[in-house]
Protein backbone atom coordinates (compact mmCIF):
# COMPACT_ATOMS: atom_id res chain seq x y z
CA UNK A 1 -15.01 55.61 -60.14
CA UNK A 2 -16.64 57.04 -57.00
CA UNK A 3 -19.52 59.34 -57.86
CA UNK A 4 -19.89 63.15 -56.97
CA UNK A 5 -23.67 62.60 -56.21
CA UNK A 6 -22.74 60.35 -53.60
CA UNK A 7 -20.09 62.94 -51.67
CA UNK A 8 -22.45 65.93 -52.47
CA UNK A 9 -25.01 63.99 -50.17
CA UNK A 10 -22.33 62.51 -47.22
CA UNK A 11 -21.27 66.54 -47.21
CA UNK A 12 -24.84 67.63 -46.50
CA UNK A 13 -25.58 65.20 -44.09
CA UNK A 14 -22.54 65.57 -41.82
CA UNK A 15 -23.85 69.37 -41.72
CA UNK A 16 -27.04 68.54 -41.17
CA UNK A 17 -25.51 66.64 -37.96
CA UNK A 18 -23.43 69.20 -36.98
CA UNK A 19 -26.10 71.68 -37.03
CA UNK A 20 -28.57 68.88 -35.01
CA UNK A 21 -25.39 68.92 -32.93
CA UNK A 22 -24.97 72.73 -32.23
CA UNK A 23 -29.08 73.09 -31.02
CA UNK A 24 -28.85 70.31 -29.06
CA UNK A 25 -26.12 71.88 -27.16
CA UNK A 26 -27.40 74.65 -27.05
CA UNK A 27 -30.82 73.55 -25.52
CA UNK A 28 -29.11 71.49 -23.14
CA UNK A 29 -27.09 74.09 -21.95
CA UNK A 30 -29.91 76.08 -21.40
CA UNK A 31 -31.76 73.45 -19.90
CA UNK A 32 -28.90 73.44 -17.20
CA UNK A 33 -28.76 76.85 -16.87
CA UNK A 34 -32.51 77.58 -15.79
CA UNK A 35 -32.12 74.32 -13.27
CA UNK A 36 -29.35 75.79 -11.65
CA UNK A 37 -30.94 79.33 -11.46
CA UNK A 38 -33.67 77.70 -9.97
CA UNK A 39 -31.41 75.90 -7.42
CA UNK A 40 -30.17 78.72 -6.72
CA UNK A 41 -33.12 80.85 -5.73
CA UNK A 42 -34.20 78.12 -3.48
CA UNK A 43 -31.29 77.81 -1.65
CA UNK A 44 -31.52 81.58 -1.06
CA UNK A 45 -35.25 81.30 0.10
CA UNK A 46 -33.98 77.94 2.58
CA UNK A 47 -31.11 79.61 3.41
CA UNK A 48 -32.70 83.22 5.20
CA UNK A 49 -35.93 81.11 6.36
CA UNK A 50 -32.80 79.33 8.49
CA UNK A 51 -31.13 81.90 9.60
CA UNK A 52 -34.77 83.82 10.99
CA UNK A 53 -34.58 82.78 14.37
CA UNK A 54 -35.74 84.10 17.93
CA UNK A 55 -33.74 87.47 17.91
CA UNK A 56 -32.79 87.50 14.14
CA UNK A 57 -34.31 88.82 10.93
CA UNK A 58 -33.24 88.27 7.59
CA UNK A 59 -34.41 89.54 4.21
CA UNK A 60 -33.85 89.63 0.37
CA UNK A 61 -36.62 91.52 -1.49
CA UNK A 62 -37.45 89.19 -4.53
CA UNK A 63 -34.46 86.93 -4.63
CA UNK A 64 -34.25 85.82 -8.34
CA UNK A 65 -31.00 84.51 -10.68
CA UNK A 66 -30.28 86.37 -13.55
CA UNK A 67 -27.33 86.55 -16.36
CA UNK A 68 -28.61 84.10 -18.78
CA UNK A 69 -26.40 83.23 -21.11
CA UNK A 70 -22.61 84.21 -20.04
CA UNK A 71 -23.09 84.81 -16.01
CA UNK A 72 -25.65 83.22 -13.31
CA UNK A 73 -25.96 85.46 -10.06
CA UNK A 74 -28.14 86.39 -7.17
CA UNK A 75 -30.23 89.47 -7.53
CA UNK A 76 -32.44 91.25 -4.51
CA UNK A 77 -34.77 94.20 -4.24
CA UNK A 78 -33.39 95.36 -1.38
CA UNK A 79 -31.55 93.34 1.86
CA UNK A 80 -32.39 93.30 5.64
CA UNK A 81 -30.69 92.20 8.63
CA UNK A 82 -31.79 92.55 12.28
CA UNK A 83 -30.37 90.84 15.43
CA UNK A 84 -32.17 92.09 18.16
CA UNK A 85 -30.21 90.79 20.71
CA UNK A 86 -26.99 92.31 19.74
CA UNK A 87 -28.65 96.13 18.96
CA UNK A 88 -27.47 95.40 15.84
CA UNK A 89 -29.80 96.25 12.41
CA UNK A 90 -28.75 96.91 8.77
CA UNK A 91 -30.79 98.18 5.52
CA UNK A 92 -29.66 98.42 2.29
CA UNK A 93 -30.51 98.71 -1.61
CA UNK A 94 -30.02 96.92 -4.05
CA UNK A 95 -27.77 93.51 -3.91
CA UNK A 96 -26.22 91.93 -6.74
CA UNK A 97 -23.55 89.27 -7.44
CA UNK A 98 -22.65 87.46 -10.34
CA UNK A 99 -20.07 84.72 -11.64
CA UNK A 100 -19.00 84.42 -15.28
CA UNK A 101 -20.31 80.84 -16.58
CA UNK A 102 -16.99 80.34 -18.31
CA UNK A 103 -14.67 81.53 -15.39
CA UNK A 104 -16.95 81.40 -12.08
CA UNK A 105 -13.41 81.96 -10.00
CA UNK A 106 -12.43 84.94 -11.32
CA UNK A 107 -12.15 87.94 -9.22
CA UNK A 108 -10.82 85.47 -6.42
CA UNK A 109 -6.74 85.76 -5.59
């Protein structure tokens, strides 16, 4: 006759590991979303430190990734962009862009 001691304990210990389970997920999501965040802002920072050249000027205020835990997106100050060669120069506020974690296409048709 199997004993109820026995099943109490194999019932505790599968929650016990699903619980283990759930924070481990959960910090390696997080782990993955602060690396990419942190991809991201460099690429930004490589990306307007490229396009600066001879007649052309380029700026986010601040570039940093926020939306931790359902969205990741770009956030700056304030943008700049100057091509002296062309006459052309633009100012503006605030920029911000964002893509849902769990659908990072939507929005596109």
């Amino acid at each position: 006759m199997p004993s109820r001691k026995r099943a109490k304990r194999s019932f505790s210990r599968r929650f016990l590991l699903f619980g283990l389970f759930i924070v481990l997920a959960i910090l390696a999501y997080t782990g993955a979303w602060f690396y990419a965040a942190d991809t991201l802002e460099r690429r930004t920072i490589t990306a307007i430190e490229d396009l600066n050249t001879n007649q052309q000027r380029v700026n986010c205020e601040e570039p940093t990734a926020r939306g931790y835990p359902f969205r990741i997106g770009l956030f700056c100050r304030s943008v700049f962009f100057e091509n002296a060669g062309e006459g052309i120069s633009v100012s503006a506020g605030a920029f911000r862009s964002a893509a849902q974690v769990y659908q990072p296409t939507r929005g596109r048709r």
